[in-house]
Protein backbone atom coordinates (compact mmCIF):
# COMPACT_ATOMS: atom_id res chain seq x y z
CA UNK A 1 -32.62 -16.44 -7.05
CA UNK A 2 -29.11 -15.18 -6.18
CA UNK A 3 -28.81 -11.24 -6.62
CA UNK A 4 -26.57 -10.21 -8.86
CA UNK A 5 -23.29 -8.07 -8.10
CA UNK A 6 -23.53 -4.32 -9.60
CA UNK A 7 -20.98 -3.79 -12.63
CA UNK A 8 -19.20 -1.36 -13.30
CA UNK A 9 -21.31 -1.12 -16.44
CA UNK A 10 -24.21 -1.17 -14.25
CA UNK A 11 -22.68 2.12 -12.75
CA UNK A 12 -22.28 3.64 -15.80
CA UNK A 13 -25.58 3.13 -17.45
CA UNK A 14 -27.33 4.24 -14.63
CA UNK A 15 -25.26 7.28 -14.23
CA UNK A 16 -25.56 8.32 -17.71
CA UNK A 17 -21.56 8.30 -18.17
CA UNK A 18 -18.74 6.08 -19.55
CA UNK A 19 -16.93 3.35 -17.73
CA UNK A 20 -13.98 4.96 -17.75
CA UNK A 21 -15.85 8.51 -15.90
CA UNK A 22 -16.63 6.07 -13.00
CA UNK A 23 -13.07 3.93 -13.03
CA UNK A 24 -11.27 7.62 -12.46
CA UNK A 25 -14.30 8.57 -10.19
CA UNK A 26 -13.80 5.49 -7.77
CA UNK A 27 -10.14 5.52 -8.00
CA UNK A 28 -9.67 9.13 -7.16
CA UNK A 29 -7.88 9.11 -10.38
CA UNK A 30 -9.71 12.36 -11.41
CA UNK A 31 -12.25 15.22 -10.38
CA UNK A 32 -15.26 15.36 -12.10
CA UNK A 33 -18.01 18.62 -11.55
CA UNK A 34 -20.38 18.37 -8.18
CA UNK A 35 -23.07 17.16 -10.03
CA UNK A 36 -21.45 14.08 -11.87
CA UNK A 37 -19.87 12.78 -8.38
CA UNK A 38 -23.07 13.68 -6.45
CA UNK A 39 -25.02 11.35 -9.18
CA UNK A 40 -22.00 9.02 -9.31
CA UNK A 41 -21.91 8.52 -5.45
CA UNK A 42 -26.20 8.15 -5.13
CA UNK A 43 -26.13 5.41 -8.09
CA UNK A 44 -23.16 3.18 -6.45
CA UNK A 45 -24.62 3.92 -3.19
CA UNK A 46 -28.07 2.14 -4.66
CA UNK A 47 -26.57 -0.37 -6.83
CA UNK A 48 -24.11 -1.59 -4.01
CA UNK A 49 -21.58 -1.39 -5.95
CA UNK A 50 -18.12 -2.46 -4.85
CA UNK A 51 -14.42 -2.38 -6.43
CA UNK A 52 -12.62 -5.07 -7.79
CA UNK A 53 -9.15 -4.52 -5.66
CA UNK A 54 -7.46 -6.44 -7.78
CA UNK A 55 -8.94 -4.48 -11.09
CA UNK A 56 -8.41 -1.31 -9.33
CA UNK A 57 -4.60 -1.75 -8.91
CA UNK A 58 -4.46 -2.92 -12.75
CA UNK A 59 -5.72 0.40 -13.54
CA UNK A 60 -4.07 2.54 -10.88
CA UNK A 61 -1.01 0.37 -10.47
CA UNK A 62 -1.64 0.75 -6.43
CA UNK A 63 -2.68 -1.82 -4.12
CA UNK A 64 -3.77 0.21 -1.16
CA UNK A 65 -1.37 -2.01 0.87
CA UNK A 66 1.73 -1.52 3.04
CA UNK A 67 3.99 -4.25 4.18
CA UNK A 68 5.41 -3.89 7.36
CA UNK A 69 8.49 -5.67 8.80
CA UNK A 70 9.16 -6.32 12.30
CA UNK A 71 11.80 -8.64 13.91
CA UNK A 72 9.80 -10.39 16.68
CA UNK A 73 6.00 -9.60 17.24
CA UNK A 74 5.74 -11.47 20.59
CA UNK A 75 7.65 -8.43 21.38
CA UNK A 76 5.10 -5.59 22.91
CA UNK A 77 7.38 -2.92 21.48
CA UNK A 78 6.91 -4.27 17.43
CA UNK A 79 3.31 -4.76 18.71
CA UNK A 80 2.74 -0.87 19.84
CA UNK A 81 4.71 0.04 16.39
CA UNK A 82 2.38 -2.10 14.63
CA UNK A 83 -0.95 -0.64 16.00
CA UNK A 84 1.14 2.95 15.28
CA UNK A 85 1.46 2.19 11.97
CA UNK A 86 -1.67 0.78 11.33
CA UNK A 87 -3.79 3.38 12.66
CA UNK A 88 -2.26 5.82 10.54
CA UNK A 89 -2.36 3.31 7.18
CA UNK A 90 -6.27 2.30 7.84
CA UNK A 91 -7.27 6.40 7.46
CA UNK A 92 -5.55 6.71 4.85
CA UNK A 93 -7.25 3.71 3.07
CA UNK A 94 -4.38 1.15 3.43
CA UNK A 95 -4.11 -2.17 4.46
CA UNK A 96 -1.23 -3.06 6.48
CA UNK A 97 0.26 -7.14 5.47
CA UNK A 98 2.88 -7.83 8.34
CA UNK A 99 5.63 -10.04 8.11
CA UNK A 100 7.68 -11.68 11.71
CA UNK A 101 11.11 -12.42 10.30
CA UNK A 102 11.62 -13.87 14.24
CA UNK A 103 14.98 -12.32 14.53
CA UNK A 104 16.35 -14.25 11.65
CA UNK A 105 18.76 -12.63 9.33
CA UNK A 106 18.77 -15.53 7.04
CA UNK A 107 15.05 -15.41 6.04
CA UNK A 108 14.72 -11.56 6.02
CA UNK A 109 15.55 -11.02 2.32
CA UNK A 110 13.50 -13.92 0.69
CA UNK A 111 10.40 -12.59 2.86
CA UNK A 112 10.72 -8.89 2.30
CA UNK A 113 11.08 -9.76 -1.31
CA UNK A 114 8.23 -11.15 -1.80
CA UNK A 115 6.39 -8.97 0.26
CA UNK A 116 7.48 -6.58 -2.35
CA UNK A 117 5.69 -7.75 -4.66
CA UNK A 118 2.40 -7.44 -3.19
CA UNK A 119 2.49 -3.85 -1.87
CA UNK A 120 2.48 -0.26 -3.06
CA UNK A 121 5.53 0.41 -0.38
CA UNK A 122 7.19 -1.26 2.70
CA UNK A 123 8.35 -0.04 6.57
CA UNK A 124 11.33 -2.19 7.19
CA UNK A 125 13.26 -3.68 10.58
CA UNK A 126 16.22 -5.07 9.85
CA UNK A 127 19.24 -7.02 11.87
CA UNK A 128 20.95 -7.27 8.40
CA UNK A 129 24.24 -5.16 8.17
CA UNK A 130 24.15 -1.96 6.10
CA UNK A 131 26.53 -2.71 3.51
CA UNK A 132 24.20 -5.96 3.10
CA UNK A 133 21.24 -4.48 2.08
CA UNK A 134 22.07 -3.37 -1.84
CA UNK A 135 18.79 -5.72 -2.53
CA UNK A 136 16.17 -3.48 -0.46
CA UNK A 137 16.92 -0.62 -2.37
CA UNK A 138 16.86 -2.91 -5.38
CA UNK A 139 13.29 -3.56 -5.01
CA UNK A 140 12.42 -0.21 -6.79
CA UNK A 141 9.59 0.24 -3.81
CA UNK A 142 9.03 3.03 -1.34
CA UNK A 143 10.71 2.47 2.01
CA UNK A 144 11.52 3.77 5.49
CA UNK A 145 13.92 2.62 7.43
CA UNK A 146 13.90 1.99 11.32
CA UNK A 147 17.03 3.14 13.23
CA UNK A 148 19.90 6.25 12.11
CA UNK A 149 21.09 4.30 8.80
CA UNK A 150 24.64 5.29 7.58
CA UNK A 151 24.94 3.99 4.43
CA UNK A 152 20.96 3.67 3.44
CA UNK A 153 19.68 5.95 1.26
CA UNK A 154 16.37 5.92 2.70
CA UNK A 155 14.20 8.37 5.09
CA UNK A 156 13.96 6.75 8.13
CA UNK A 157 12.08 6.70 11.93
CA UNK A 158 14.81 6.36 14.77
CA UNK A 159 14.29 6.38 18.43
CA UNK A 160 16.93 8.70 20.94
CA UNK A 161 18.35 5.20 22.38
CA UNK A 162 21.76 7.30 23.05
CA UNK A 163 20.19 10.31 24.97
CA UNK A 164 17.74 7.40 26.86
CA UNK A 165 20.80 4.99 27.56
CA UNK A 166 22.37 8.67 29.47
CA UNK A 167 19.40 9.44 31.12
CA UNK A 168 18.49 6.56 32.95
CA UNK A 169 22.43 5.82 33.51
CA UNK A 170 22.50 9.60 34.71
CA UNK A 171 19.85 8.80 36.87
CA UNK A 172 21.28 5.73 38.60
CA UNK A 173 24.49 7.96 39.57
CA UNK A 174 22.00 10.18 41.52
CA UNK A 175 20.88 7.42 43.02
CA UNK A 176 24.25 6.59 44.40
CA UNK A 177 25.07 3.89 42.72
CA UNK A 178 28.55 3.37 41.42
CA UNK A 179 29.19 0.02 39.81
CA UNK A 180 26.42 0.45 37.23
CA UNK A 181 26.61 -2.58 34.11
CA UNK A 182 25.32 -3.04 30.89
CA UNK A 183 23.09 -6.04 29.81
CA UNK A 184 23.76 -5.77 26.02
CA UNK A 185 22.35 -7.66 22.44
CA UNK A 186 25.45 -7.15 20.09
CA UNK A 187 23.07 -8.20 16.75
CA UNK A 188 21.13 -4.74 17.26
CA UNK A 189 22.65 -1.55 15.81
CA UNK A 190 20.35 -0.03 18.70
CA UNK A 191 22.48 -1.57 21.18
CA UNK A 192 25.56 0.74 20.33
CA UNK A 193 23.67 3.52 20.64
CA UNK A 194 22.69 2.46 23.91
CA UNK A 195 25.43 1.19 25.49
CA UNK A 196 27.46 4.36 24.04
CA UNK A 197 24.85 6.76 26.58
CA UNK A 198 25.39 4.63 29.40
CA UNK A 199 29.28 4.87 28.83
CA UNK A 200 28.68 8.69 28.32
CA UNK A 201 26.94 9.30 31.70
CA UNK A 202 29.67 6.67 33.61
CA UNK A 203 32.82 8.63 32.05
CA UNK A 204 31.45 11.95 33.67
CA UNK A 205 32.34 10.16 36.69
CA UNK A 206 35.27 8.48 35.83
CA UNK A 207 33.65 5.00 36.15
CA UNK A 208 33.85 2.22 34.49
CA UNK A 209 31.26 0.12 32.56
CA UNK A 210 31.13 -3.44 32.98
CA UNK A 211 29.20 -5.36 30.08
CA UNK A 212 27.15 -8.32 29.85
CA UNK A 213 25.59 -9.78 27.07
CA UNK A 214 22.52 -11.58 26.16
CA UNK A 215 22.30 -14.86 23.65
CA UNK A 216 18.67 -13.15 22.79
CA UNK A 217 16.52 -10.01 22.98
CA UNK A 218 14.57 -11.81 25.40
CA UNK A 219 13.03 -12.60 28.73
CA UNK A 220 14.65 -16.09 28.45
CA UNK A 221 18.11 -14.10 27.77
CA UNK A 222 18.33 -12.17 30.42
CA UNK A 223 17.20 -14.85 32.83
CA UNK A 224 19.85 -16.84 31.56
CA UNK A 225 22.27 -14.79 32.74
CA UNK A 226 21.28 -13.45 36.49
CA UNK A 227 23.10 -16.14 37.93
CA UNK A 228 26.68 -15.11 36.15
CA UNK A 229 25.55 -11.44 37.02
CA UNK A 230 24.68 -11.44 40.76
CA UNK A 231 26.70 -14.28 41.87
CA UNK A 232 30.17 -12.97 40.27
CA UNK A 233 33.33 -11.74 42.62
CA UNK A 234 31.62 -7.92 42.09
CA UNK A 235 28.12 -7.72 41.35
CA UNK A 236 26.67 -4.53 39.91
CA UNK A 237 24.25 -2.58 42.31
CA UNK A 238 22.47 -1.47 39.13
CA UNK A 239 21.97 -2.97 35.80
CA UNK A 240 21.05 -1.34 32.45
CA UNK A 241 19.12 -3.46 30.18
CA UNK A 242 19.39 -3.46 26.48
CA UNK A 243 15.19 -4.06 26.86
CA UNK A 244 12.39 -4.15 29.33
CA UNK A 245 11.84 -7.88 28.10
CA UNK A 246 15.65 -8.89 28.88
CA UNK A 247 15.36 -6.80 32.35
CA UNK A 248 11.61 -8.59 33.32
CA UNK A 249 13.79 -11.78 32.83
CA UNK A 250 16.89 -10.84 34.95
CA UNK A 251 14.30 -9.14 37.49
CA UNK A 252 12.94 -13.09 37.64
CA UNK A 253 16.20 -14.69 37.73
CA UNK A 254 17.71 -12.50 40.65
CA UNK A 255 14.71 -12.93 43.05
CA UNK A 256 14.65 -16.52 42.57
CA UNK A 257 18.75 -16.66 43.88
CA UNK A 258 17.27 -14.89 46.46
CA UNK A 259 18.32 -11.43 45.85
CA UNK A 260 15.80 -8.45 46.04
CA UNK A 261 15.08 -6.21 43.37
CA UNK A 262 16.24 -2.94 44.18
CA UNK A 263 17.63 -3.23 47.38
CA UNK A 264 20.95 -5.45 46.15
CA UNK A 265 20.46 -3.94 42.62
CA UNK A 266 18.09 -1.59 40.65
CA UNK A 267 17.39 -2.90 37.66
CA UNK A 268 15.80 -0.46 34.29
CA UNK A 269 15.05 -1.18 30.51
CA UNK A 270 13.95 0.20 27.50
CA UNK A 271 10.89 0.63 25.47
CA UNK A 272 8.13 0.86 28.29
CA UNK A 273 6.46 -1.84 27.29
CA UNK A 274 3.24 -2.45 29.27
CA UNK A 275 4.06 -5.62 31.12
CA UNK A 276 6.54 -3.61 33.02
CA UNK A 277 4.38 -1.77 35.26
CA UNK A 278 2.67 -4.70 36.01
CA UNK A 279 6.26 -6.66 37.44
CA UNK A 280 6.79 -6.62 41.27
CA UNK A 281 8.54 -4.13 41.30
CA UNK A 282 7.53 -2.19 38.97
CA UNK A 283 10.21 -2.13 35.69
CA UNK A 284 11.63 1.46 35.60
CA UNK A 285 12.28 2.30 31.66
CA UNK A 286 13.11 3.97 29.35
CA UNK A 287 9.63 4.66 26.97
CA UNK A 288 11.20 5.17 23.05
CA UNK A 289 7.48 5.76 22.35
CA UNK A 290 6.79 3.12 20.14
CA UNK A 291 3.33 3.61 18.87
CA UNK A 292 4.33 6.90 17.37
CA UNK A 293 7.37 5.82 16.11
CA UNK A 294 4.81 3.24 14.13
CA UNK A 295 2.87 5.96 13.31
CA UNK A 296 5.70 8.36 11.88
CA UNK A 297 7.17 5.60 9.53
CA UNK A 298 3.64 5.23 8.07
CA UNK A 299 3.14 9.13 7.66
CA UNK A 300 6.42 9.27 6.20
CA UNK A 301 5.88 6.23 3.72
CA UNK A 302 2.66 7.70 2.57
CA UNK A 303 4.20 10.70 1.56
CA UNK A 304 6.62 8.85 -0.40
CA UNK A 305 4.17 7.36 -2.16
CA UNK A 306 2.42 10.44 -3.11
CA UNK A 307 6.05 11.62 -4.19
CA UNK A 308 6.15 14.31 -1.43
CA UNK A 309 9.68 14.82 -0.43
CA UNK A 310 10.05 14.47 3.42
CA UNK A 311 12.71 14.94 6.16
CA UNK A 312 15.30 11.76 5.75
CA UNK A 313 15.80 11.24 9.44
CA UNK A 314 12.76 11.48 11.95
CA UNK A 315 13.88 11.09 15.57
CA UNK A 316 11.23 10.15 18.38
CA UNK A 317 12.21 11.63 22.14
CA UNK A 318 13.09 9.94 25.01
CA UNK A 319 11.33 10.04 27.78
CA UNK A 320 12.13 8.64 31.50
CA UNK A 321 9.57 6.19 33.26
CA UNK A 322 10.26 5.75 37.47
CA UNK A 323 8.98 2.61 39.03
CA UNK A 324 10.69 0.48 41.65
CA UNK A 325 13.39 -1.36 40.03
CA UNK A 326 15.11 1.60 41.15
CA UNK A 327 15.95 2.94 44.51
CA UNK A 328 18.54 5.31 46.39
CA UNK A 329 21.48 3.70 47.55
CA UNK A 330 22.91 4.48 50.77
């Protein structure tokens, strides 16, 4: 015959206390004395007792669960902020539910509304303008924000994409180069930020930036356009990518027109994503740290949650990766 489940009845009786003394007890609702949650614990522990989720978050009105955004998860970068954010959510007792809007402004908002609906408070990527986002704030659920938001009254985790962009651009101009480009994805807010360091480091100079841009945040996209790049009147001998994935797809495209990567140009990205190292050469990037920028958002939104005010801007450092996309020039 089929055991049956432990109640929380069963709890009670065998405890010696009320069903509501073990509801608070199991939902950390309220303290009881060493001995009742010492005899509490031992009786669930021997009765195998288990929560009903769903009862628990009638009673608590939490459902231990965080929805998390991203805008394309066959991107490593939303991947590392996923296992960031996750790591941080499962000690804490949280369940992350993910949602891929595939870099689709048109299905964000029906997807992050229901979403919603179903958690306790949400960690949101968005390619939706500002001004355009009245509804997320509508929700009346906890949220942080990815990116520096201007209008959004919400905390929020941003990366130093400006200070990067200058870096990498600053480092290029070391290198000797001088006709140094931009590989750009004009949907991403990021992408100004980015763009506006490279410009920063060129005007020092007194050069010019030259600007390409990519149909998609992809491989595909910048493959697509290594042919209009290297093969114009006056190629650049170094090219800043908006992301590692666009530069691992120009990197492709140039060395099958025959062109070597870095002696005609060097080539960098952004984000560091792991693939890069493993590209011949080696993809020199710029790493936004994107596992703890995962894992800030969910510290932040947990705090939130617990009504703990927190800082409404959290910025992640920059940090320079050297591999062999880039070389000295003569």
């Amino acid at each position: 015959m089929k055991k049956s489940v432990a109640t929380i009845r069963d709890v009670a009786t065998a405890a010696g206390v009320s069903t509501a003394t073990v509801s608070k007890f199991v939902n950390g609702t309220q303290r009881f004395s060493p001995a009742v949650e010492a005899r509490l614990t031992s009786v669930i522990e021997q009765l195998g007792y288990r929560s009903n989720p769903m009862a628990q978050s009638m009673i608590t009105g939490r459902t231990k669960a965080i929805g998390l955004s991203v805008l394309d998860i066959t991107n490593p970068h939303f991947t590392s902020v996923v296992k960031g954010a996750n790591r941080v959510a499962q000690a804490h007792g949280y369940t992350v539910l993910l949602v891929d809007t595939e870099e689709t402004q048109e299905r964000e908002r029906q997807l992050l509304e229901a979403l919603s609906r179903r958690v306790d408070g949400m960690i949101v990527y968005s390619r939706t303008p500002e001004e355009e986002l009245g509804w997320l704030l509508a929700l009346d659920r906890p949220a942080v924000y990815f990116g520096r938001p201007e209008r959004l009254a919400l905390p929020a985790v941003a990366s130093d994409d400006q200070l990067g962009a200058f870096m990498v651009t600053r480092h290029l101009l070391t290198q000797g180069h001088k006709r140094v480009a931009y590989l750009s994805f004009a949907p991403s807010r990021r992408d100004r930020e980015r763009m506006a360091g490279v410009r920063e480091a060129l005007a020092a100079l007194g050069l010019e930036l030259t600007v390409f841009e990519a149909d998609a945040p992809s491989a595909d996209g910048g493959e697509r356009l290594s042919s209009a790049i290297m093969l114009g009147r006056q190629p650049p001998d170094a090219l800043v990518c908006y992301n590692d994935l666009t530069a691992l797809g120009f990197l492709k495209g140039a060395q099958e027109l025959g062109f070597n990567v870095p002696d005609d140009i060097s080539v960098a990205g952004f984000d560091n994503i792991q693939y890069g190292s493993f590209a011949t050469p080696g993809l020199t990037s710029v790493d936004l740290h994107s596992e703890r920028m995962g894992a800030a958002a969910m510290q932040k939104l947990l705090a939130s949650i617990e009504g703990q005010e927190v800082e409404p801007l959290t910025v992640i450092d920059a940090q320079l990766v050297l591999r062999g996309s880039t070389t000295t020039r003569a």
